[in-house]
Protein backbone atom coordinates (compact mmCIF):
# COMPACT_ATOMS: atom_id res chain seq x y z
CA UNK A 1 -49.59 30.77 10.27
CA UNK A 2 -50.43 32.14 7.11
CA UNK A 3 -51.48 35.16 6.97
CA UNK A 4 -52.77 35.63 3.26
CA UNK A 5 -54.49 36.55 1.31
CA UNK A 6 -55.77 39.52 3.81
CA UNK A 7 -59.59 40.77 3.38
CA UNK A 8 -59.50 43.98 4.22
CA UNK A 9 -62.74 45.78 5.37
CA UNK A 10 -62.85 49.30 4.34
CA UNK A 11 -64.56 52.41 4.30
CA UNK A 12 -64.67 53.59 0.47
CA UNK A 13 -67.18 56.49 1.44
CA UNK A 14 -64.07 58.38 3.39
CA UNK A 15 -61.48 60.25 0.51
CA UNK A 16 -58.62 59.10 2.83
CA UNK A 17 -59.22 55.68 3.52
CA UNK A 18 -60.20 55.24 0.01
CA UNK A 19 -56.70 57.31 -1.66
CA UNK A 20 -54.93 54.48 1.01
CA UNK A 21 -56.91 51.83 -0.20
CA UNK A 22 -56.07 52.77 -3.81
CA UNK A 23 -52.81 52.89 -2.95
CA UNK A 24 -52.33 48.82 -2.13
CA UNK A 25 -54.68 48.20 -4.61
CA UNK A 26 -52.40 49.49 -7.42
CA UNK A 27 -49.39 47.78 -5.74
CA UNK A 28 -51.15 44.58 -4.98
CA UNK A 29 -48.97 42.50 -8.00
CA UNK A 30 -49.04 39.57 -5.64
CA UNK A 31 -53.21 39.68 -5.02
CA UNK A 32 -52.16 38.97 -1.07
CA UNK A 33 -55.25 41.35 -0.88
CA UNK A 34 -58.60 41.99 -0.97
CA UNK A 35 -61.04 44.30 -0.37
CA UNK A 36 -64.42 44.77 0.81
CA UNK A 37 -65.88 48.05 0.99
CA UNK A 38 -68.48 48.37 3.65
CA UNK A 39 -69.56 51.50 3.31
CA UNK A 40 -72.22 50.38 1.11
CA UNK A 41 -76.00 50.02 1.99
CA UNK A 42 -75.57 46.34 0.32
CA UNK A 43 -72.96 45.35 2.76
CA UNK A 44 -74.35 42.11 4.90
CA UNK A 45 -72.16 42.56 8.23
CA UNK A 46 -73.44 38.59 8.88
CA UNK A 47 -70.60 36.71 7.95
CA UNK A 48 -68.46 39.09 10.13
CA UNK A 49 -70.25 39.03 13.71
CA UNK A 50 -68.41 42.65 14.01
CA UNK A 51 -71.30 45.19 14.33
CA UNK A 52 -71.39 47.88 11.43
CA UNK A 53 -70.42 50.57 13.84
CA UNK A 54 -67.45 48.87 14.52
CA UNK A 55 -66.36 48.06 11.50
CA UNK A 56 -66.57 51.66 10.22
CA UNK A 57 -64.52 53.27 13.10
CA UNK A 58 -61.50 50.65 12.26
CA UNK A 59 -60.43 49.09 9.53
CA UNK A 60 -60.50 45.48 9.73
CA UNK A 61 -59.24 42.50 8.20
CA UNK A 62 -59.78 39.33 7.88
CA UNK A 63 -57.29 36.35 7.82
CA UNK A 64 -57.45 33.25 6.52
CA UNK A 65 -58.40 30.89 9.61
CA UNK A 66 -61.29 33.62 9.96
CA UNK A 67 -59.24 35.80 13.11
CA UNK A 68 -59.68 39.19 12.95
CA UNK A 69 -56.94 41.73 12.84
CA UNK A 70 -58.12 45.72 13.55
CA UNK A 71 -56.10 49.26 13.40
CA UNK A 72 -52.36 49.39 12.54
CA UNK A 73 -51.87 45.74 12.20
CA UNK A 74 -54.22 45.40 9.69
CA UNK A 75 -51.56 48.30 7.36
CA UNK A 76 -48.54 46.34 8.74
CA UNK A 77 -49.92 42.78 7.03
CA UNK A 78 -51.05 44.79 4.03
CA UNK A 79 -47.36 46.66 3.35
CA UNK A 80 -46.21 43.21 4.13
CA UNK A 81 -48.02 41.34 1.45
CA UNK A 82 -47.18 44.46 -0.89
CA UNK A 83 -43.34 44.30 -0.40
CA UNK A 84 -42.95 47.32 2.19
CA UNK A 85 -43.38 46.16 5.26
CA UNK A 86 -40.45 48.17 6.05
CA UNK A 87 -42.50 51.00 6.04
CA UNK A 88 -44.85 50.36 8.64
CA UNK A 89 -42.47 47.82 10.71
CA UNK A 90 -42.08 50.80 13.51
CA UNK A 91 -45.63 50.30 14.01
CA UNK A 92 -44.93 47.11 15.80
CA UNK A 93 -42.06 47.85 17.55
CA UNK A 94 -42.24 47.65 21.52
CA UNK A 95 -41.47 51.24 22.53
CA UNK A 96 -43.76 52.69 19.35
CA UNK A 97 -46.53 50.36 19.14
CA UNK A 98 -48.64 51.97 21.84
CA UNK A 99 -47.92 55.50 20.03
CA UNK A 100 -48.70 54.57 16.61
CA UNK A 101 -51.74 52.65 17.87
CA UNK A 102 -53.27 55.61 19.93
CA UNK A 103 -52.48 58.12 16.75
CA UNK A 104 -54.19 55.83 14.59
CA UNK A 105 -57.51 55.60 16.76
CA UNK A 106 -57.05 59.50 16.64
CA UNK A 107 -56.99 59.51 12.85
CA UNK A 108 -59.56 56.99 13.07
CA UNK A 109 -61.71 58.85 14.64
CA UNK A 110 -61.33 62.47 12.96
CA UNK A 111 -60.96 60.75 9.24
CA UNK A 112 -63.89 62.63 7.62
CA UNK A 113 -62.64 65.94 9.06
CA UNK A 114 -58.78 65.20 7.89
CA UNK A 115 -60.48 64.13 4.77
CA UNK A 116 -61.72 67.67 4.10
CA UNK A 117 -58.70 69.04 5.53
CA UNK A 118 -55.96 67.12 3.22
CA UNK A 119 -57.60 65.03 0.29
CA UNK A 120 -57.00 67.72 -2.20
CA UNK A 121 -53.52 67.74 -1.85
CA UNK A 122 -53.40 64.13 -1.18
CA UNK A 123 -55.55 63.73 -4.81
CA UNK A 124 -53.12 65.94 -6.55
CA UNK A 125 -49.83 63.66 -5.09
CA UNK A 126 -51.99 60.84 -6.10
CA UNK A 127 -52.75 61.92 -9.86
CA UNK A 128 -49.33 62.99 -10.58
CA UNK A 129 -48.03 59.99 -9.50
CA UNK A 130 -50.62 58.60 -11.63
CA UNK A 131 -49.38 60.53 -14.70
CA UNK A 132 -45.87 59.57 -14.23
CA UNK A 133 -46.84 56.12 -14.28
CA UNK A 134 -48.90 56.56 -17.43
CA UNK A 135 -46.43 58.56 -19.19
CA UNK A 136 -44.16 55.13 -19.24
CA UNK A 137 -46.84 53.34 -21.09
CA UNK A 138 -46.99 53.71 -24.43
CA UNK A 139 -48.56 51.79 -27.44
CA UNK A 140 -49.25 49.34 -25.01
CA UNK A 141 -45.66 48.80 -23.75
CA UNK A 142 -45.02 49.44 -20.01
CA UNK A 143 -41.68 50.29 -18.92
CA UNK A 144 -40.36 49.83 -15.28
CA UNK A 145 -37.50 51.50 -14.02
């Protein structure tokens, strides 16, 4: 089964989710992904059938044939479709998956609080890599190394 391209359901109105989000957004070459923020008053949970609540406590995403994929195995199909699903391969792993899955519901669950906690140094990680990746553009030329 195919599992692309991968709607991902997100909560832009948390610094953390949103700095991840940002993250595969920028890497995203392939557009495997996309991305629907439903933090917004504007978002229509209809086409879904996943109450609002729900959707904001996990991220979700959507597949192609419609199923629904929640938690850690939504980031495992999105490093896939990004080229580093070597990162978050543990994830699925027998002996880890139950580990990684409860931490993430933790996470989950605290995300505005760990937002506070570890977005500024998160933002400043984020805007120097930023930088660096600017500083190899120039007159309109891009180098990758």
């Amino acid at each position: 089964m195919n599992n692309y391209p991968l709607t991902l359901l997100y909560d832009e109105s948390c610094p953390l989710c949103k700095l991840e989000i940002d993250n595969l957004k920028a890497r995203n070459d392939k557009n495997l992904l996309r991305f629907i923020d439903i933090s917004g008053e504007q978002f229509d949970t209809s086409p879904y059938g996943i109450p609002q609540a729900e959707l904001m406590r996990v991220i979700h995403a959507i597949k192609p044939d419609n199923s629904v994929v929640t938690g850690v195995a939504v980031f495992r199909l999105a490093y896939e479709a990004i080229g580093l699903g070597w990162i978050t391969a543990p994830t699925g792993w027998p002996l880890l998956k139950p580990l990684f899955d409860w931490l993430y519901i933790r996470v989950a669950d605290n995300r505005y609080r760990l937002s506070s906690r570890v977005t500024g140094y998160l933002f400043e990680v984020a805007a120097k890599r930023a930088e660096k990746r600017s500083s190899k553009c120039k007159d309109d030329q891009c180098s990758v190394k």
